[in-house]
N, C-alpha and C. Protein backbone atom coordinates (compact mmCIF):
# COMPACT_ATOMS: atom_id res chain seq x y z
N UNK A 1 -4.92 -44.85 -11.54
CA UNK A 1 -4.10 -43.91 -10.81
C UNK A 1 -2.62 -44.12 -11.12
N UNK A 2 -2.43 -45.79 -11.27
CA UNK A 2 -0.60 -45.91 -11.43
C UNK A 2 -0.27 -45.22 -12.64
N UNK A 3 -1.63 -45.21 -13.86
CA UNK A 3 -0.88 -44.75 -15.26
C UNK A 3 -0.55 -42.86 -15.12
N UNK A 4 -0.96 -42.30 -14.29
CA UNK A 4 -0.19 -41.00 -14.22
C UNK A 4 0.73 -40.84 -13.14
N UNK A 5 0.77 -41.88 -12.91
CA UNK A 5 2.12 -41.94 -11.34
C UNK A 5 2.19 -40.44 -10.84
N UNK A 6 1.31 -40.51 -9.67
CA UNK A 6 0.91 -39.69 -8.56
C UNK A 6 1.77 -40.07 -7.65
N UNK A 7 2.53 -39.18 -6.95
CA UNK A 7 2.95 -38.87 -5.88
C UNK A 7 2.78 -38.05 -5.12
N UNK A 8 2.90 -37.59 -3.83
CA UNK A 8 3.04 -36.41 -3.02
C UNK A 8 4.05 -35.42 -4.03
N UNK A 9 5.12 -35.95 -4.22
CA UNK A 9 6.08 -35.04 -4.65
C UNK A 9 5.62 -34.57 -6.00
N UNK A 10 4.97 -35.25 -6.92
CA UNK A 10 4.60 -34.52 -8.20
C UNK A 10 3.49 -34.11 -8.08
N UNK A 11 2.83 -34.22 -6.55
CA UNK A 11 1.59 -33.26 -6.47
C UNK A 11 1.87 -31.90 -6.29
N UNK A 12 3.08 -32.12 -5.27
CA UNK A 12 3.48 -30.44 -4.90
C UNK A 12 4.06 -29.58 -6.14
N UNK A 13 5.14 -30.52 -6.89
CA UNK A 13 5.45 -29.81 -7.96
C UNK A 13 4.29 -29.35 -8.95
N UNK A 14 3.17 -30.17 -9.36
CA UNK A 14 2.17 -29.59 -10.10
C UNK A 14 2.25 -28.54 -9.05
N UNK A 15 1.07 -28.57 -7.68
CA UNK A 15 1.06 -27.26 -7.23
C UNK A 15 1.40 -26.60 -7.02
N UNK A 16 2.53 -26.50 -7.33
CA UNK A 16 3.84 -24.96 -7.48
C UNK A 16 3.54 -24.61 -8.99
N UNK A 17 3.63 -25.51 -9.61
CA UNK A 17 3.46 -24.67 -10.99
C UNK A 17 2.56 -23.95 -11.41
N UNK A 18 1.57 -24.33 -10.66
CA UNK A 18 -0.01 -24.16 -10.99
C UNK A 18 -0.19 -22.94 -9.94
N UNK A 19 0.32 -22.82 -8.33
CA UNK A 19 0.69 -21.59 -7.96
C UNK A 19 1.18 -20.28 -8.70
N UNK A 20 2.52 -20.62 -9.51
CA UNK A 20 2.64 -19.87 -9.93
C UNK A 20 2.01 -19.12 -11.52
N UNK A 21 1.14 -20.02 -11.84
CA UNK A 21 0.07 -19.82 -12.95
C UNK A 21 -1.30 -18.82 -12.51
N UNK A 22 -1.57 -19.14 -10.97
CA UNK A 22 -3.01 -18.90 -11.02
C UNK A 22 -2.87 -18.10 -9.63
N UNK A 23 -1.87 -18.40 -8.94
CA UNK A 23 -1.58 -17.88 -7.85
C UNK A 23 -1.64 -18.63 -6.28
N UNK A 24 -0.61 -18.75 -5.54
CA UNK A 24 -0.73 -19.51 -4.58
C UNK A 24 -2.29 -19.96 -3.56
N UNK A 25 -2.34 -18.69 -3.61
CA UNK A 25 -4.08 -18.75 -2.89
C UNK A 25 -5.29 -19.35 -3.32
N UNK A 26 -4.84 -19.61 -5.22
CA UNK A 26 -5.89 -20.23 -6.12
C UNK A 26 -5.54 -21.83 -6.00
N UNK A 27 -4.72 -22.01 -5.07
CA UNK A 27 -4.60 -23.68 -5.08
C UNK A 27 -4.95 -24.30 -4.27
N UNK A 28 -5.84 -25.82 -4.82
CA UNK A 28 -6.89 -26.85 -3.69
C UNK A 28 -6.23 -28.41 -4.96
N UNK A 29 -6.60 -28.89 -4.03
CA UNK A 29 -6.84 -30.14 -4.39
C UNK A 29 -7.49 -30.11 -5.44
N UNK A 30 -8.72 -30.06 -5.50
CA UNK A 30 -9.36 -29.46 -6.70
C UNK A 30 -8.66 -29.34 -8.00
N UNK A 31 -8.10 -28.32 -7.73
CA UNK A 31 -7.73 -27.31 -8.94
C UNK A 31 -6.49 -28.50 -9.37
N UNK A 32 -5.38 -29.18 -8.49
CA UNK A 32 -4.41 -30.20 -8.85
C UNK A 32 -5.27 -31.32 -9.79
N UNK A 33 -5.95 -32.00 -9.29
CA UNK A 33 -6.88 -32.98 -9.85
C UNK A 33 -7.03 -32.31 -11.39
N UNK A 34 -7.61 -31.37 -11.21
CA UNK A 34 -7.95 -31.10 -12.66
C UNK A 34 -6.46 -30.98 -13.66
N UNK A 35 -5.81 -30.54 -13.05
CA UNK A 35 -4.37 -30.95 -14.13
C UNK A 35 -4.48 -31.86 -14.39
N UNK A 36 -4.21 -32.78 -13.73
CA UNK A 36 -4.23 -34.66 -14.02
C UNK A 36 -5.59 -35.00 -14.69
N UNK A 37 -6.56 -34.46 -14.41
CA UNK A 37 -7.64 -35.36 -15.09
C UNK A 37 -8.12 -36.34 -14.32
N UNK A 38 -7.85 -35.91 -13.33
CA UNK A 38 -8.19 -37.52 -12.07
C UNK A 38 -9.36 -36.52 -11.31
N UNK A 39 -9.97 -37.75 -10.41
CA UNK A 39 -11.18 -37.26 -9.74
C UNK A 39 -9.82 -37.02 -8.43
N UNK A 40 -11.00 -36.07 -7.49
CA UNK A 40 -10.53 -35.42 -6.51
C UNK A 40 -9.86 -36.29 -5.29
N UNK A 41 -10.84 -37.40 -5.09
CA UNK A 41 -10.68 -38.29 -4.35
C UNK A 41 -9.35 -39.44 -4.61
N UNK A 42 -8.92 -39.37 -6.28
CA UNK A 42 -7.54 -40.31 -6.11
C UNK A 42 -6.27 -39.69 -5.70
N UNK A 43 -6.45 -38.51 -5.33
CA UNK A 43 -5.18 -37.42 -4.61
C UNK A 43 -5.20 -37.39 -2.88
N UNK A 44 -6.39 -37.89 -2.66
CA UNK A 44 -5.96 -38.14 -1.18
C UNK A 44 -5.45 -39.32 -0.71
N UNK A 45 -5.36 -40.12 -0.93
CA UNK A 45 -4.36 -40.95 -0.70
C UNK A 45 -2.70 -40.40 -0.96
N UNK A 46 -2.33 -39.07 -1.60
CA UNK A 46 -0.88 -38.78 -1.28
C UNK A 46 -1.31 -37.28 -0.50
N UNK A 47 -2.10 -36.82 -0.24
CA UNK A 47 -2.14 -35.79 0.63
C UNK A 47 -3.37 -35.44 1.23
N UNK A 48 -3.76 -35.36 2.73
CA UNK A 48 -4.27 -35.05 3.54
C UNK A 48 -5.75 -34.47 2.81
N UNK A 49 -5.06 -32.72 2.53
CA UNK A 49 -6.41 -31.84 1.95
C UNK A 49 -5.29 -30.71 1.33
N UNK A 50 -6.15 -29.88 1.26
CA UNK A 50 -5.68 -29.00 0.43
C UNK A 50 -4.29 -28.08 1.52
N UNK A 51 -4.92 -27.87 2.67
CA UNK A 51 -3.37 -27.24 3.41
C UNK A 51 -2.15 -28.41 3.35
N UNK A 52 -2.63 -29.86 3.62
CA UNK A 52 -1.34 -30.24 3.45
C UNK A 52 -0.65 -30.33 2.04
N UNK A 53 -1.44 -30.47 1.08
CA UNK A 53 -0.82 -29.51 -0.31
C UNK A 53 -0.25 -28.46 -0.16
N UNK A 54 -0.89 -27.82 -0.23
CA UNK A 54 -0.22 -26.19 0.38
C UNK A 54 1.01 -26.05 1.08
N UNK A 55 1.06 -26.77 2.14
CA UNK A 55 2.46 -27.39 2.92
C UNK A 55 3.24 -27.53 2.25
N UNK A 56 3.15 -28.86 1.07
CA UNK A 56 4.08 -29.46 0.79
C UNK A 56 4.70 -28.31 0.12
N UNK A 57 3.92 -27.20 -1.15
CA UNK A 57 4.15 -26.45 -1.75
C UNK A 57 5.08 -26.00 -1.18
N UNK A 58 5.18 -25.07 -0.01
CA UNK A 58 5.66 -24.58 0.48
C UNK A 58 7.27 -24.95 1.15
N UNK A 59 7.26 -26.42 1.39
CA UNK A 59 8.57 -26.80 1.54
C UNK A 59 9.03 -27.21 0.57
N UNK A 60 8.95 -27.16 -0.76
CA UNK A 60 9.32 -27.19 -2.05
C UNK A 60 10.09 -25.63 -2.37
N UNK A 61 9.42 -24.73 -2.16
CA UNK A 61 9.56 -23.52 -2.69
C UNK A 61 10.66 -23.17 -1.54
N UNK A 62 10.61 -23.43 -0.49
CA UNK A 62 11.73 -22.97 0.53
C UNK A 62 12.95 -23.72 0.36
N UNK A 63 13.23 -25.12 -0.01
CA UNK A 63 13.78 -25.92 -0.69
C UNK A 63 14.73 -25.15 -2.14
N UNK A 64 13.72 -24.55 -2.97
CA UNK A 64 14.48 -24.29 -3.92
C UNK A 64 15.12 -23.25 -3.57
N UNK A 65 15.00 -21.59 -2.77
CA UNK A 65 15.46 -20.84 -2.93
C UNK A 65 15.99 -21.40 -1.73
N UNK A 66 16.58 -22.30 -0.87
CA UNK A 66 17.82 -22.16 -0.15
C UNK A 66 18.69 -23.01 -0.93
N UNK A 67 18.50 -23.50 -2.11
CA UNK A 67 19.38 -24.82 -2.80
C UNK A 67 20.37 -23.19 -4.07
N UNK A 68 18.86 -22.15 -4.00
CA UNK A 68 19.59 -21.17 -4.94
C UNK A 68 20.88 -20.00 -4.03
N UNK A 69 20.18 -19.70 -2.92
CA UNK A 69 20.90 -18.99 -1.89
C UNK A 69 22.28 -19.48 -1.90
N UNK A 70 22.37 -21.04 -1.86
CA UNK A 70 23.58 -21.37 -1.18
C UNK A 70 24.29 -21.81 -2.27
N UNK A 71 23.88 -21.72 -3.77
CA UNK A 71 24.96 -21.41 -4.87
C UNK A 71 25.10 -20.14 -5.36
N UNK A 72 24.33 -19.30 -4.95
CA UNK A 72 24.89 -17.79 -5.12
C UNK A 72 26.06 -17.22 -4.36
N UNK A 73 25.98 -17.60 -2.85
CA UNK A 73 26.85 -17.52 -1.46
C UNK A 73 28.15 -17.99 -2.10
N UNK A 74 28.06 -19.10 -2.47
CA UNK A 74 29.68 -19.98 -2.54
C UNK A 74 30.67 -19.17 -3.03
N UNK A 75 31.55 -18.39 -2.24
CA UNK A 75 32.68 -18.37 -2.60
C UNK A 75 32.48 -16.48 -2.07
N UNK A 76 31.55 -15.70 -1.72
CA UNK A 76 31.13 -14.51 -1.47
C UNK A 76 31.03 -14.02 0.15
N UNK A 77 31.65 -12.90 0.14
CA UNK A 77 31.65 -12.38 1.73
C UNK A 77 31.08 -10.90 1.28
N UNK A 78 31.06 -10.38 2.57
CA UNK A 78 30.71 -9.24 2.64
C UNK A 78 29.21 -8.63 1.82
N UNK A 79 29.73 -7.46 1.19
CA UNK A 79 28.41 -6.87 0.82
C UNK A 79 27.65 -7.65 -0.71
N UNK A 80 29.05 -8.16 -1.49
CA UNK A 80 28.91 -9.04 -2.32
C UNK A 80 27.75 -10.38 -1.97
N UNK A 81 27.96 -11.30 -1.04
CA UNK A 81 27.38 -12.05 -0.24
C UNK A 81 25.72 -11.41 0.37
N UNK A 82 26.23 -10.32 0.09
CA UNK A 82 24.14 -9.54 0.81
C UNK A 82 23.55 -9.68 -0.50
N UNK A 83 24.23 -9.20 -0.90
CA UNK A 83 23.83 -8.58 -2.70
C UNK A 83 23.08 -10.12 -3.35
N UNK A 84 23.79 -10.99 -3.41
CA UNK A 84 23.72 -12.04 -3.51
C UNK A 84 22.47 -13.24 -3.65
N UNK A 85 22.54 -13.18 -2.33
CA UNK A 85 21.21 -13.79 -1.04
C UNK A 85 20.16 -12.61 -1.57
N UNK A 86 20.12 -11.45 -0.93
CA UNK A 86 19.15 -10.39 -1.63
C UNK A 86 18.36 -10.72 -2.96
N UNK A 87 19.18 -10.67 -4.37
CA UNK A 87 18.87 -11.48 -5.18
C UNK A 87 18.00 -12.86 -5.73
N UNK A 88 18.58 -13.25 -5.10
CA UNK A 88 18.18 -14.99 -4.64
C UNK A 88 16.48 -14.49 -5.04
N UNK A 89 16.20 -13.68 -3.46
CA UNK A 89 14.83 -14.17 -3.46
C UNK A 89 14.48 -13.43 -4.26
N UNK A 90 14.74 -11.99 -5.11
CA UNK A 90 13.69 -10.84 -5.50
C UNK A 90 14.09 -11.65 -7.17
N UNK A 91 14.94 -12.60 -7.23
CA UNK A 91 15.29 -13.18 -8.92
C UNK A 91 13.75 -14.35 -8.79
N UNK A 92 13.68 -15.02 -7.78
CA UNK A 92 12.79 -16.35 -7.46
C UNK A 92 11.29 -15.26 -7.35
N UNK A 93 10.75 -14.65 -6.65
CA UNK A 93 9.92 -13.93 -6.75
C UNK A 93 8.97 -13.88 -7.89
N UNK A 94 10.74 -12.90 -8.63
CA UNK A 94 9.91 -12.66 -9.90
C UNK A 94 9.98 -13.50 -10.85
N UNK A 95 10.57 -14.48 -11.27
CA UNK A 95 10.48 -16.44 -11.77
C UNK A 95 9.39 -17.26 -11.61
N UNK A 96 9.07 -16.95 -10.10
CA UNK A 96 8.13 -17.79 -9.70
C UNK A 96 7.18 -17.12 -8.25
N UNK A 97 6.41 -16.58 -8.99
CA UNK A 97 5.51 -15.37 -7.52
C UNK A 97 4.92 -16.86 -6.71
N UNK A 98 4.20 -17.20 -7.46
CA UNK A 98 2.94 -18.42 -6.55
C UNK A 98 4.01 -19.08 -5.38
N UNK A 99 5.53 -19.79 -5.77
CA UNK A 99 6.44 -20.19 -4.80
C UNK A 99 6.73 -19.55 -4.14
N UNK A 100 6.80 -18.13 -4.52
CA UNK A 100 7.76 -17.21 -3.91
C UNK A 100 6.37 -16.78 -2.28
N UNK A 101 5.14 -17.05 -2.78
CA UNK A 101 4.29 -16.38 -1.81
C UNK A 101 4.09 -17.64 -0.63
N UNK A 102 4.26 -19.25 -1.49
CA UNK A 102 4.09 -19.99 -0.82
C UNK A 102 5.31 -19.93 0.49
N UNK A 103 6.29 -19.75 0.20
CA UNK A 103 7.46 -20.21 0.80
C UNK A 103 7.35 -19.21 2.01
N UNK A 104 6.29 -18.23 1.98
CA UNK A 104 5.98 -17.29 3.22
C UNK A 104 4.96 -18.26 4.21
N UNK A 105 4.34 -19.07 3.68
CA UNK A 105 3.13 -19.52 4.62
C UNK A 105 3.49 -20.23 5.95
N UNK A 106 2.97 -19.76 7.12
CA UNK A 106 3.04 -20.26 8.10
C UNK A 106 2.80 -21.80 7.92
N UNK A 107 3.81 -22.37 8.65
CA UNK A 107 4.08 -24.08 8.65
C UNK A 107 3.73 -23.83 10.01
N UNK A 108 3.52 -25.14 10.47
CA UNK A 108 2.98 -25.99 11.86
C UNK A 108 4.92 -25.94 12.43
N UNK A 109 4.83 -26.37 13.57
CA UNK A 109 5.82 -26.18 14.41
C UNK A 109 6.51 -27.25 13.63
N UNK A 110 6.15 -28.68 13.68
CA UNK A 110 6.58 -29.95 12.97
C UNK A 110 6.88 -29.61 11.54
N UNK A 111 6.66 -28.98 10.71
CA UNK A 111 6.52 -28.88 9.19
C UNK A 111 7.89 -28.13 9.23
N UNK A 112 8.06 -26.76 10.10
CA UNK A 112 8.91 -25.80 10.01
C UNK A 112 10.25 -25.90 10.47
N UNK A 113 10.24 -27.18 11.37
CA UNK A 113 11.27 -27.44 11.72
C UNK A 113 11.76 -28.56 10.76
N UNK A 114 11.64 -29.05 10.05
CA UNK A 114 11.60 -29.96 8.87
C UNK A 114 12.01 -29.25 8.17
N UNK A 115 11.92 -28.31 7.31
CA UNK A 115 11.80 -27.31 6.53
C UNK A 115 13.53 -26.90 6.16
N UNK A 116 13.38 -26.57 4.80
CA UNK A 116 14.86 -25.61 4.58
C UNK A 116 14.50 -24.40 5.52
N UNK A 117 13.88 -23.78 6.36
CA UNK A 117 13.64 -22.50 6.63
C UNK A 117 14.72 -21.95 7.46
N UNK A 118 15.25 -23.19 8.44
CA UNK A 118 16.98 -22.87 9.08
C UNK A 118 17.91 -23.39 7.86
N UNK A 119 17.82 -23.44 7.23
CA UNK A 119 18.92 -23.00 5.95
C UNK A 119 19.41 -21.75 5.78
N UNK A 120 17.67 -20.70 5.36
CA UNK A 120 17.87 -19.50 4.70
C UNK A 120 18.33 -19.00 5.85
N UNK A 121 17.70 -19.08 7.38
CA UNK A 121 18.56 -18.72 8.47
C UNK A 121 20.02 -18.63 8.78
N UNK A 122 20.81 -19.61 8.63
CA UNK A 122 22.28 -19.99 8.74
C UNK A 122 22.95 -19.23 7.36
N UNK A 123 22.41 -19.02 6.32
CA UNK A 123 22.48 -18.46 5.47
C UNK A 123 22.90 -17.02 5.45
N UNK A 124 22.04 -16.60 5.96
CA UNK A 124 21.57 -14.82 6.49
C UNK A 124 22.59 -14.27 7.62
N UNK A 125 23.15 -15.78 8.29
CA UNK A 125 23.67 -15.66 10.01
C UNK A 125 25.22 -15.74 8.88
N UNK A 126 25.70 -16.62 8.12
CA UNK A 126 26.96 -16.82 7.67
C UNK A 126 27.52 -15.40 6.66
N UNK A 127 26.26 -14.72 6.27
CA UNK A 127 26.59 -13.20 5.82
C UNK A 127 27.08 -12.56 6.80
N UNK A 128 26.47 -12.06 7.93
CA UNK A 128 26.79 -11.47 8.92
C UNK A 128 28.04 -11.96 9.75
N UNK A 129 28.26 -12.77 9.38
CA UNK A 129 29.74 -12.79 10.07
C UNK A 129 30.99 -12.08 9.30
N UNK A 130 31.07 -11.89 8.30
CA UNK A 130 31.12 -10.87 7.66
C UNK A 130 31.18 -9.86 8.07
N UNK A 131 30.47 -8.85 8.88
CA UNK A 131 30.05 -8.14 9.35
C UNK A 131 30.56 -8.36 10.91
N UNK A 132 31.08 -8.72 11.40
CA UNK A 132 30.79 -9.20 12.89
C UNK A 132 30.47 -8.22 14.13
N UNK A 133 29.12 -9.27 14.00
CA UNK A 133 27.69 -8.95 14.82
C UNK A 133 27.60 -10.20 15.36
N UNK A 134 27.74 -9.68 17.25
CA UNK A 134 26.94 -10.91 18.23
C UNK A 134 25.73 -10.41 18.61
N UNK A 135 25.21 -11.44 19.20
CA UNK A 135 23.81 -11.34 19.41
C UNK A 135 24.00 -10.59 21.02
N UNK A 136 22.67 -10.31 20.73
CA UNK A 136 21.36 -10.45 20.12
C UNK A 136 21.26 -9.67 18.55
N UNK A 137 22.48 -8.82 18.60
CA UNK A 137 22.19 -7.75 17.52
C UNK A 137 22.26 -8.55 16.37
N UNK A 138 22.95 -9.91 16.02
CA UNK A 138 22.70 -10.76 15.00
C UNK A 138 21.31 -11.29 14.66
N UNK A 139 20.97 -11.38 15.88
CA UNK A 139 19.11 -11.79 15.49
C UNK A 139 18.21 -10.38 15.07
N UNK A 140 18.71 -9.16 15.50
CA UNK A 140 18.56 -8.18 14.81
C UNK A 140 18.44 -8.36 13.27
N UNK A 141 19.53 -8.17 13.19
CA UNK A 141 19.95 -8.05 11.77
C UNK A 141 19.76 -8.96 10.77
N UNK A 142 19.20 -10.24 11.11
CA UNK A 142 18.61 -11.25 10.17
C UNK A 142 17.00 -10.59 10.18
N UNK A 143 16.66 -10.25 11.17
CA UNK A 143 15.22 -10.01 10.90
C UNK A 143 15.07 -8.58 10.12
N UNK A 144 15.97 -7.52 10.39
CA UNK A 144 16.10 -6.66 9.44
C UNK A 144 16.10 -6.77 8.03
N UNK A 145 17.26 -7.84 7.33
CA UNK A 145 17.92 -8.36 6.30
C UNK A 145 16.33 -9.03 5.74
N UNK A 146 15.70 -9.87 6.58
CA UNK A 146 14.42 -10.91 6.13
C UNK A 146 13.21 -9.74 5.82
N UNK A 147 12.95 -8.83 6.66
CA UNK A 147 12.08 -7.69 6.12
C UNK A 147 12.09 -6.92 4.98
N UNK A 148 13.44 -6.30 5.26
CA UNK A 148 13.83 -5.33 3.82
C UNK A 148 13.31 -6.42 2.73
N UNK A 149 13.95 -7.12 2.37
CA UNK A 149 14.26 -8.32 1.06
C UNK A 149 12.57 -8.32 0.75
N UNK A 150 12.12 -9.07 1.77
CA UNK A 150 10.73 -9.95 1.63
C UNK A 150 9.79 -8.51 1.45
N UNK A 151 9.90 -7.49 2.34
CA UNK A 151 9.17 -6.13 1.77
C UNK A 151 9.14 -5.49 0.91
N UNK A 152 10.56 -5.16 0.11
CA UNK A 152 10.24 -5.23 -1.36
C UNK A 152 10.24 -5.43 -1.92
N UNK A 153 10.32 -7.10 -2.12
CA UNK A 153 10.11 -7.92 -3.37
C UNK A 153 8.33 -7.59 -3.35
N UNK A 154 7.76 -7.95 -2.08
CA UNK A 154 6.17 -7.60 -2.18
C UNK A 154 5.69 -6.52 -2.44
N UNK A 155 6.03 -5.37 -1.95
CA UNK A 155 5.73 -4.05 -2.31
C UNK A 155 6.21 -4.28 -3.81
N UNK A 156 7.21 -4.55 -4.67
CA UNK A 156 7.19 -4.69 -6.17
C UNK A 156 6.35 -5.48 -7.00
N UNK A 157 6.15 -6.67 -6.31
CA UNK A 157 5.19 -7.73 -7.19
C UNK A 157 4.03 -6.95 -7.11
N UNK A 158 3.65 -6.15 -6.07
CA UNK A 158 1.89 -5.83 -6.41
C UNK A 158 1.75 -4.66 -7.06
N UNK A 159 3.16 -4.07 -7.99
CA UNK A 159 3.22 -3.22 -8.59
C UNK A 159 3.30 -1.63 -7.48
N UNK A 160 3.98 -2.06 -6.56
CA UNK A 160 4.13 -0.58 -5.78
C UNK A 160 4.87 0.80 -6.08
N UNK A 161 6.04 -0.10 -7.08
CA UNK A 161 6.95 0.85 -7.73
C UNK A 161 7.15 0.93 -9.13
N UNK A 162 6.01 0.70 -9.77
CA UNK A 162 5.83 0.51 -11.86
C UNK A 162 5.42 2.11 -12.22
N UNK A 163 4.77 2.74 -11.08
CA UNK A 163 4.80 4.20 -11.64
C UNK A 163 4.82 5.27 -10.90
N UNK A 164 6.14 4.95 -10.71
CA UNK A 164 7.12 6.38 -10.56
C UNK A 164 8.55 6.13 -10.69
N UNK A 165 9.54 7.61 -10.62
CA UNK A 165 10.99 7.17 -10.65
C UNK A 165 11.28 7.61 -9.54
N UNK A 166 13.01 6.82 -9.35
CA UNK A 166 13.64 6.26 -10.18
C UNK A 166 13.20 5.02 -10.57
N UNK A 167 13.96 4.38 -11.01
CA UNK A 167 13.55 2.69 -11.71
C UNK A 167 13.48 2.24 -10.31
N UNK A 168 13.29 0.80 -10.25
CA UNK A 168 12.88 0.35 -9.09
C UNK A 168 14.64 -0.47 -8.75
N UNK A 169 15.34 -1.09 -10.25
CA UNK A 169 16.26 -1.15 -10.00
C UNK A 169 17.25 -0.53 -9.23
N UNK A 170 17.40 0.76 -9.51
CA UNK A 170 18.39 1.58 -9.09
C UNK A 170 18.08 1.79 -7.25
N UNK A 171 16.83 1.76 -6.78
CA UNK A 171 16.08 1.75 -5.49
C UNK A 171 16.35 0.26 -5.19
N UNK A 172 16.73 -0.72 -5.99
CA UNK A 172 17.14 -1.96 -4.84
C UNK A 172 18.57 -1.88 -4.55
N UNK A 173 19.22 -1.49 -5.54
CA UNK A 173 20.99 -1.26 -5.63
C UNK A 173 21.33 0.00 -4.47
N UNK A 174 20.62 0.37 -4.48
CA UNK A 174 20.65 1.54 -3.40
C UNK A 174 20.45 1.17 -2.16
N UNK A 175 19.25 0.64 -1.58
CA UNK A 175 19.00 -0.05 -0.82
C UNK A 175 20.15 -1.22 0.26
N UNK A 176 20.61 -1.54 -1.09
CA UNK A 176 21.64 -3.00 -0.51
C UNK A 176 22.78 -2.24 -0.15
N UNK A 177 23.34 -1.19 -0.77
CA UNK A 177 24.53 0.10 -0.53
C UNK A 177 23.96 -0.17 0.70
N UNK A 178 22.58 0.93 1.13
CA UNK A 178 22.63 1.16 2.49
C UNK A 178 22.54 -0.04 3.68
N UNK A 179 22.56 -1.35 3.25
CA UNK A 179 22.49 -2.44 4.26
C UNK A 179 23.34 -2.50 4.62
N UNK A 180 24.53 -2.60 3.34
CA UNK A 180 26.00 -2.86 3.76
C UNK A 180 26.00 -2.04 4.53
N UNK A 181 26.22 -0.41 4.79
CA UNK A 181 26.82 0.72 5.21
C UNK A 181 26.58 0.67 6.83
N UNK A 182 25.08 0.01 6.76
CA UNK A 182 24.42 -0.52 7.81
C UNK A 182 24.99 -1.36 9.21
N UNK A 183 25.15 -2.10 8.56
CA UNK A 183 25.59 -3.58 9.24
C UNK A 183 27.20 -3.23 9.06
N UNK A 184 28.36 -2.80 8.36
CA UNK A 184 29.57 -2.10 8.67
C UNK A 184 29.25 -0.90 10.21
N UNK A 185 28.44 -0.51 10.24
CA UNK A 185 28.02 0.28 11.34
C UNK A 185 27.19 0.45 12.37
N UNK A 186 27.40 -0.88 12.69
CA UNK A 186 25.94 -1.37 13.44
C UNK A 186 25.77 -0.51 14.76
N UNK A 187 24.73 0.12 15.29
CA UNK A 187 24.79 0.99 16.42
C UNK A 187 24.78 0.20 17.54
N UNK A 188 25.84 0.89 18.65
CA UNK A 188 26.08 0.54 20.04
C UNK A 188 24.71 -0.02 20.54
N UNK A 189 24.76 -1.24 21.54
CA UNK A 189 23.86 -1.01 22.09
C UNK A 189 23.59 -0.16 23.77
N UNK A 190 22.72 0.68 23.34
CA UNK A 190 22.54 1.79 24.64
C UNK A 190 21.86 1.67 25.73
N UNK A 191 21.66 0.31 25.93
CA UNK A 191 20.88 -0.17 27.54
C UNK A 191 22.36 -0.71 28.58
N UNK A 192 22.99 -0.39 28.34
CA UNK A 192 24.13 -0.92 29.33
C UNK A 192 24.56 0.22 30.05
């Protein structure tokens, strides 16, 4: 086992790679082992089973796109700064689908709070100030911002928009126009 130096951490990285080869859902323990050439059983000793693989995957992949988020951000406000972050994930997506699907998976309360996942949060919240939006309408508008993005990067990966026009490009550039225009105009709230 020492001569392929196994770790947790180069388990997850195989299983990100191998996610994004075969597809996040196609990954077990199993399927890691067989990269290495090792029996199944010398991988549990760095991880649980296959969800806590999966886990780790997953805080790997959330890891990278908030390490990418927050060198795209540096130095960017406003709609520039949406544009940006926006990017981030639909560039990582399409780089890396298997991460990009992992980094969606429900974590355990303990895992998630561990997690870059209040990164991409504070992230999303430091755009919007930009914008200035208090809450609640800020928690609005991150969950808006987290839908749009994450909805059509998925609606694109499963090929939702390969046949028809316009390009799909010109429909994300458009899109982010209307976020900005959006969030510059955020509507009153009308329960008062």
């Amino acid at each position: 086992m020492s001569r392929v130096g196994l770790t947790p951490e180069r388990l997850a990285q195989a299983g990100a790679e191998l996610a994004d080869e075969i597809g996040f859902d196609a990954v077990t323990v199993s399927e890691v082992a067989r990269r290495f050439d090792v029996k199944v059983a010398s991988l549990y000793s760095h991880v649980k089973n296959s969800q806590d693989l999966r886990t780790r995957i997953a805080l790997l992949a959330l890891e990278e796109l908030a390490d990418r988020g927050a060198t795209a951000l540096a130095g960017r406000a406003g709609k520039d700064a949406l544009a940006a972050l926006a990017n981030v994930y639909r560039d990582y997506a399409r780089e890396h689908p298997g991460r990009y699907d992992a980094a969606r998976l429900k974590l355990d309360p303990e895992s998630a709070a561990a997690s870059a996942g209040g990164r991409h949060s504070r992230m999303t919240r430091a755009i919007l100030r930009g914008y200035d939006l208090a809450e609640p309408d800020q928690t609005h508008a991150v969950r808006l911002l987290g839908s749009v993005f994450h909805g059509y990067v998925s609606l694109e990966s499963a090929g939702g928009f390969s046949h028809s026009a316009p390009d799909p490009q010109e429909s994300w550039e458009r899109i982010l126009d209307a976020l900005d225009a959006l969030l510059r105009n955020w509507p009153a709230d009308q329960q008062g």
